[in-house]
PDB file of N, CA and C in Angstrom:
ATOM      1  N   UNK A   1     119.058  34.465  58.800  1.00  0.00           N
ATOM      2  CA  UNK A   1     120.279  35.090  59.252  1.00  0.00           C
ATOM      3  C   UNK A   1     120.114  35.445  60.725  1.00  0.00           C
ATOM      4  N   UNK A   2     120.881  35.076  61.640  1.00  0.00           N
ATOM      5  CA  UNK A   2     120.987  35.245  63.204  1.00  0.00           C
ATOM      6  C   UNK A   2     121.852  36.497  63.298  1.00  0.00           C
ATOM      7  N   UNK A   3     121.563  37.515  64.403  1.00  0.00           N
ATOM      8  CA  UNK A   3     121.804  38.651  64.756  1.00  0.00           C
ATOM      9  C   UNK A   3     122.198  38.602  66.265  1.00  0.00           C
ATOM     10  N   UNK A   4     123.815  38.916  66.326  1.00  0.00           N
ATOM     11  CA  UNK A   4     124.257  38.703  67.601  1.00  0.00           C
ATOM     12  C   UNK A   4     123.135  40.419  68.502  1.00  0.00           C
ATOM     13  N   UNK A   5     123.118  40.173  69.933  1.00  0.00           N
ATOM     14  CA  UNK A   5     122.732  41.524  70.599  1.00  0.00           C
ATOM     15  C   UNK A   5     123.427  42.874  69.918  1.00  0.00           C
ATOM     16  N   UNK A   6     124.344  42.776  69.319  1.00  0.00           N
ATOM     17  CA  UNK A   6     125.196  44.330  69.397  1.00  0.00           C
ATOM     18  C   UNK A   6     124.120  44.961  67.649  1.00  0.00           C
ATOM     19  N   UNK A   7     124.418  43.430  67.356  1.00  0.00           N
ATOM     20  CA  UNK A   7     123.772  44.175  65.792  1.00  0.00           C
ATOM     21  C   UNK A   7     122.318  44.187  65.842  1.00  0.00           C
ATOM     22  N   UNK A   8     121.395  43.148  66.709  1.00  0.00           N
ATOM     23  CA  UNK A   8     120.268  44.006  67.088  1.00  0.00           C
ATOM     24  C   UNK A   8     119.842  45.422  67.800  1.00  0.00           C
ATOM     25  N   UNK A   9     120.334  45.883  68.539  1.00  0.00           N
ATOM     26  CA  UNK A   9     120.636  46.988  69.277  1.00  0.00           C
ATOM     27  C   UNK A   9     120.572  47.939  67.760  1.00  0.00           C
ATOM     28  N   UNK A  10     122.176  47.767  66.530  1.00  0.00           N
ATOM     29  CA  UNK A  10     122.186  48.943  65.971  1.00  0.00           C
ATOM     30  C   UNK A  10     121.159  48.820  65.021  1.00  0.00           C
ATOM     31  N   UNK A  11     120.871  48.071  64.560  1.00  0.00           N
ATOM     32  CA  UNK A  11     119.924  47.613  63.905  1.00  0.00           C
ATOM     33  C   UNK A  11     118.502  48.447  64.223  1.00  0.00           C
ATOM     34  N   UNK A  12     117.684  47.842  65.407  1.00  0.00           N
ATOM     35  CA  UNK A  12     116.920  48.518  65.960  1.00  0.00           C
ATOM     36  C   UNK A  12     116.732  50.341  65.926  1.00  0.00           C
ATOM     37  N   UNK A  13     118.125  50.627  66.073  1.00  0.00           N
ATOM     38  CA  UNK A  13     118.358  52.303  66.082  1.00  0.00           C
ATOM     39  C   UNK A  13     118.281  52.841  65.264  1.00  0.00           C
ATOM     40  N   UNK A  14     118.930  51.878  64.270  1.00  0.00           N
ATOM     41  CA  UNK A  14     118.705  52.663  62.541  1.00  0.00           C
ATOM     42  C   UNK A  14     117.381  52.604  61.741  1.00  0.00           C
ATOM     43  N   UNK A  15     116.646  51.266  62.084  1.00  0.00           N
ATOM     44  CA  UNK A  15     114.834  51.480  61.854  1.00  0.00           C
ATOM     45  C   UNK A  15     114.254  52.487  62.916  1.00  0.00           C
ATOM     46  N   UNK A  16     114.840  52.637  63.818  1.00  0.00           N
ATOM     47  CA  UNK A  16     113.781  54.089  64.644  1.00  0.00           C
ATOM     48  C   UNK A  16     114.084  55.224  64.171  1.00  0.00           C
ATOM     49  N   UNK A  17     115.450  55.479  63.799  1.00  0.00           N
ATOM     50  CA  UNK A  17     115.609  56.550  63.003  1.00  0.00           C
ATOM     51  C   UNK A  17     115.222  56.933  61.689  1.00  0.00           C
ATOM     52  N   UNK A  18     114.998  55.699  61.157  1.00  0.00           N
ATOM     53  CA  UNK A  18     114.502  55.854  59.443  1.00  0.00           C
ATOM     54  C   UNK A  18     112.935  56.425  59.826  1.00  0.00           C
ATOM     55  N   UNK A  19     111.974  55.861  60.875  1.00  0.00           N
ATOM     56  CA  UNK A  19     111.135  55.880  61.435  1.00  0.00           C
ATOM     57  C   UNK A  19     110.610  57.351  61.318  1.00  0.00           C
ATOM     58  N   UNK A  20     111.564  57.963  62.108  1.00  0.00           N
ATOM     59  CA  UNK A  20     111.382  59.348  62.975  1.00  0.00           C
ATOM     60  C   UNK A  20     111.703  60.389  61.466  1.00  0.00           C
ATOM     61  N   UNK A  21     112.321  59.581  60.633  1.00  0.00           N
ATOM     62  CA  UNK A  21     112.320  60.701  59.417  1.00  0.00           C
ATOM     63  C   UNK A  21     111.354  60.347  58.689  1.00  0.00           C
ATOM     64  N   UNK A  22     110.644  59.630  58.660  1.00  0.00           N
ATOM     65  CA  UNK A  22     109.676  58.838  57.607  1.00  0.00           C
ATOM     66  C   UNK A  22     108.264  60.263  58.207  1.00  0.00           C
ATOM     67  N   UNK A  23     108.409  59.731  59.970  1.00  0.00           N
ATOM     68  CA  UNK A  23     107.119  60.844  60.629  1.00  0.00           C
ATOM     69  C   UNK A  23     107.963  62.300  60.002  1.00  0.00           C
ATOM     70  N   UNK A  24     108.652  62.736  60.325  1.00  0.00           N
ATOM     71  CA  UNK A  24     109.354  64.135  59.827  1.00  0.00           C
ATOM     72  C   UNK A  24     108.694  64.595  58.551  1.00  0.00           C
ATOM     73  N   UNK A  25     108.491  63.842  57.630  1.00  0.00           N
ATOM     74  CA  UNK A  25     108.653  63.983  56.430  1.00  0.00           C
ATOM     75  C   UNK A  25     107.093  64.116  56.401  1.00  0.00           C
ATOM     76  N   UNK A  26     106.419  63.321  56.920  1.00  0.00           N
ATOM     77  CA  UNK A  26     104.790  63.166  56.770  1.00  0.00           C
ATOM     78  C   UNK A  26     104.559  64.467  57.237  1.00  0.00           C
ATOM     79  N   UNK A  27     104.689  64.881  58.521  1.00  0.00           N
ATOM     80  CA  UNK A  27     104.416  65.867  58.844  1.00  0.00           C
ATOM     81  C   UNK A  27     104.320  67.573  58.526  1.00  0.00           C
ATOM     82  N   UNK A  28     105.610  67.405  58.013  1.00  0.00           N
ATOM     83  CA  UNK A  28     106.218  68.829  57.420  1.00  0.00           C
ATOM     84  C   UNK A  28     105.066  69.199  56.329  1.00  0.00           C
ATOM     85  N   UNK A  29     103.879  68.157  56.038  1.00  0.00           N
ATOM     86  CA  UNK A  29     103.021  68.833  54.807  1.00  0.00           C
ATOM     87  C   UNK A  29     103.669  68.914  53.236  1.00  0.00           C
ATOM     88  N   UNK A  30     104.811  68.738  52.797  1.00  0.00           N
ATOM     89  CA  UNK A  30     105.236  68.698  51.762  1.00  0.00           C
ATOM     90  C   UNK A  30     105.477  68.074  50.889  1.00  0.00           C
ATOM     91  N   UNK A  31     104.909  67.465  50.913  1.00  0.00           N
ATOM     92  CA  UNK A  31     104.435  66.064  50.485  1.00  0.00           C
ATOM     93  C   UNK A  31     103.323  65.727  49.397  1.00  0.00           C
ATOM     94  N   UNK A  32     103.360  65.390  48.151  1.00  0.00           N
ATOM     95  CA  UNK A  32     102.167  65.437  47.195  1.00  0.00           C
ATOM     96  C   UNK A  32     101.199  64.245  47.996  1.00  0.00           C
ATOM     97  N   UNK A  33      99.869  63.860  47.367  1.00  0.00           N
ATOM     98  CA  UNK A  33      99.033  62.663  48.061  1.00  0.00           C
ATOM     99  C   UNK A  33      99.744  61.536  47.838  1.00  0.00           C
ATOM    100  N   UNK A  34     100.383  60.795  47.045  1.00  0.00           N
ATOM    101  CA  UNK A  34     100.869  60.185  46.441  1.00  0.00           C
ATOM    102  C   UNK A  34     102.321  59.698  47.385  1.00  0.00           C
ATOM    103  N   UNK A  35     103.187  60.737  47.596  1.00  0.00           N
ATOM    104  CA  UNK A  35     104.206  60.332  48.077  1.00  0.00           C
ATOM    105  C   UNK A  35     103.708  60.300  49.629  1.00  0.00           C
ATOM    106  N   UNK A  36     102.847  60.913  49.894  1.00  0.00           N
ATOM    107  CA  UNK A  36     102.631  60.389  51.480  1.00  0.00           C
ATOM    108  C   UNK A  36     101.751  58.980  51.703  1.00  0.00           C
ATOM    109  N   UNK A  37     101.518  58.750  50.580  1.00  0.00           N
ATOM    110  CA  UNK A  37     100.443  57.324  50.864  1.00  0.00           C
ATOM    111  C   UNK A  37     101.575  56.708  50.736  1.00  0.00           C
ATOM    112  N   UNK A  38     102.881  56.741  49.801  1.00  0.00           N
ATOM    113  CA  UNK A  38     104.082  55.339  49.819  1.00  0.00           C
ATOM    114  C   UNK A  38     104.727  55.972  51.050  1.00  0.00           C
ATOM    115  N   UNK A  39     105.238  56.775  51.885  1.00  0.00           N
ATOM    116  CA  UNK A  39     105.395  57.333  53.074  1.00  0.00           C
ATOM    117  C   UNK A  39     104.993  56.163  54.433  1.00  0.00           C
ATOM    118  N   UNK A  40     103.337  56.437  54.110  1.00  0.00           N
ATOM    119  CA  UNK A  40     102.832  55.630  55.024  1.00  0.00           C
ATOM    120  C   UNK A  40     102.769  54.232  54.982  1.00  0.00           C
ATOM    121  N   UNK A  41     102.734  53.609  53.287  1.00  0.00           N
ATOM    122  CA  UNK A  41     103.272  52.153  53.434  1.00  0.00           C
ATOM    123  C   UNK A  41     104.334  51.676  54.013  1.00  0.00           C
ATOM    124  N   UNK A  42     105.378  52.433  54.048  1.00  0.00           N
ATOM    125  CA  UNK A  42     106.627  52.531  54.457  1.00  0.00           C
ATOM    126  C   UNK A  42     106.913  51.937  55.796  1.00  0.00           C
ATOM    127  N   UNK A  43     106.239  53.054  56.453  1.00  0.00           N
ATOM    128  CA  UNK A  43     106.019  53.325  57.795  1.00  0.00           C
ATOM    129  C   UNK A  43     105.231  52.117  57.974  1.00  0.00           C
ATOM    130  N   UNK A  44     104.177  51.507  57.798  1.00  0.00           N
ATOM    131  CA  UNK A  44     103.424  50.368  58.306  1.00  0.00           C
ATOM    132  C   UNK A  44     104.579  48.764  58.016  1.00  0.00           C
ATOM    133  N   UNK A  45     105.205  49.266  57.361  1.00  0.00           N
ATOM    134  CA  UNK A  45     106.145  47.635  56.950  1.00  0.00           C
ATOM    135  C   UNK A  45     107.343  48.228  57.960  1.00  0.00           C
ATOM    136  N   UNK A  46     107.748  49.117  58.215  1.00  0.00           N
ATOM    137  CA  UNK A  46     108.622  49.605  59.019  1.00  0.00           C
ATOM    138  C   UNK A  46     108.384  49.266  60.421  1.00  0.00           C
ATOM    139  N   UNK A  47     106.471  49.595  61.314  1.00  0.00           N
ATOM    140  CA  UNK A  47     106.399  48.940  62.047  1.00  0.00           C
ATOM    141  C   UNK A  47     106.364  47.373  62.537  1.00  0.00           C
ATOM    142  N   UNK A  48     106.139  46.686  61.704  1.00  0.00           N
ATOM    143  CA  UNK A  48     106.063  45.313  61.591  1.00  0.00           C
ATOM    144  C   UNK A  48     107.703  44.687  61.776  1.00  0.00           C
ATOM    145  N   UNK A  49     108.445  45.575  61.375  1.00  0.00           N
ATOM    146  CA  UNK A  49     109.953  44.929  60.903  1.00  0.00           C
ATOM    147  C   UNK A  49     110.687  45.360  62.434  1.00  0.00           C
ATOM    148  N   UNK A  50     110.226  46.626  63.270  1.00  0.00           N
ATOM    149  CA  UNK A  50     110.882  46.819  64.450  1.00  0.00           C
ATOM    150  C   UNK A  50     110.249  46.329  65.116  1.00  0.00           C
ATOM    151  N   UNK A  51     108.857  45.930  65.181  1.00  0.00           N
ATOM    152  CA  UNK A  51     108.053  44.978  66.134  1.00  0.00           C
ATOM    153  C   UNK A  51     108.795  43.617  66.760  1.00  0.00           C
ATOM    154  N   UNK A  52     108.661  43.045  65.167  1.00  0.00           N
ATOM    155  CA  UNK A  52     109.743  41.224  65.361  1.00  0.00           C
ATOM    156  C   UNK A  52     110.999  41.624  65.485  1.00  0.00           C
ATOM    157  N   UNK A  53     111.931  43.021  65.398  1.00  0.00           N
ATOM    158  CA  UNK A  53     113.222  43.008  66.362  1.00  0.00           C
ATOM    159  C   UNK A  53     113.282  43.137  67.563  1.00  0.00           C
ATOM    160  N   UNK A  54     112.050  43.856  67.818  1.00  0.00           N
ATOM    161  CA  UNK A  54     111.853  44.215  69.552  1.00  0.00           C
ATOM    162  C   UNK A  54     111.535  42.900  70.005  1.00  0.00           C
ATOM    163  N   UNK A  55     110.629  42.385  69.558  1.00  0.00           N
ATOM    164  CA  UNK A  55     111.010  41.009  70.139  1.00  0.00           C
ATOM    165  C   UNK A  55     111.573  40.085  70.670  1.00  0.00           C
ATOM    166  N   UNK A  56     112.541  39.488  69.306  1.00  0.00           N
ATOM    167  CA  UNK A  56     113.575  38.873  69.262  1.00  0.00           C
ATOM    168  C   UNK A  56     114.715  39.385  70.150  1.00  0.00           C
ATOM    169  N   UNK A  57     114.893  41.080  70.328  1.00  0.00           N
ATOM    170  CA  UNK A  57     115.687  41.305  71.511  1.00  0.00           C
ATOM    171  C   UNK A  57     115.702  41.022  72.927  1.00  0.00           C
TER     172      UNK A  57
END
């Protein structure tokens, strides 16, 4: 699927934001071991996925 600039752009914004709540969430400590280890899988497939958009932009 090809992504004109406008929908990479929002695209991009809405994985940095999922991002920045994903860190939010890690951080705050409230978190059992469990839900912060799928947290951090998250976050590692999350970087990979805004990596090849930053790219491609």
């Amino acid at each position: 699927m090809e992504f004109g600039e406008k929908e990479k752009v929002v695209i991009l914004a809405a994985l940095n934001q999922y991002m920045a709540s994903i860190e939010k969430s890690l951080n705050d400590g409230e978190l059992d071991e469990e839900e912060s280890a799928d947290l951090v899988n998250d976050a590692s497939l999350l970087e990979i996925i805004i990596s090849r958009f930053e790219d491609e932009a």
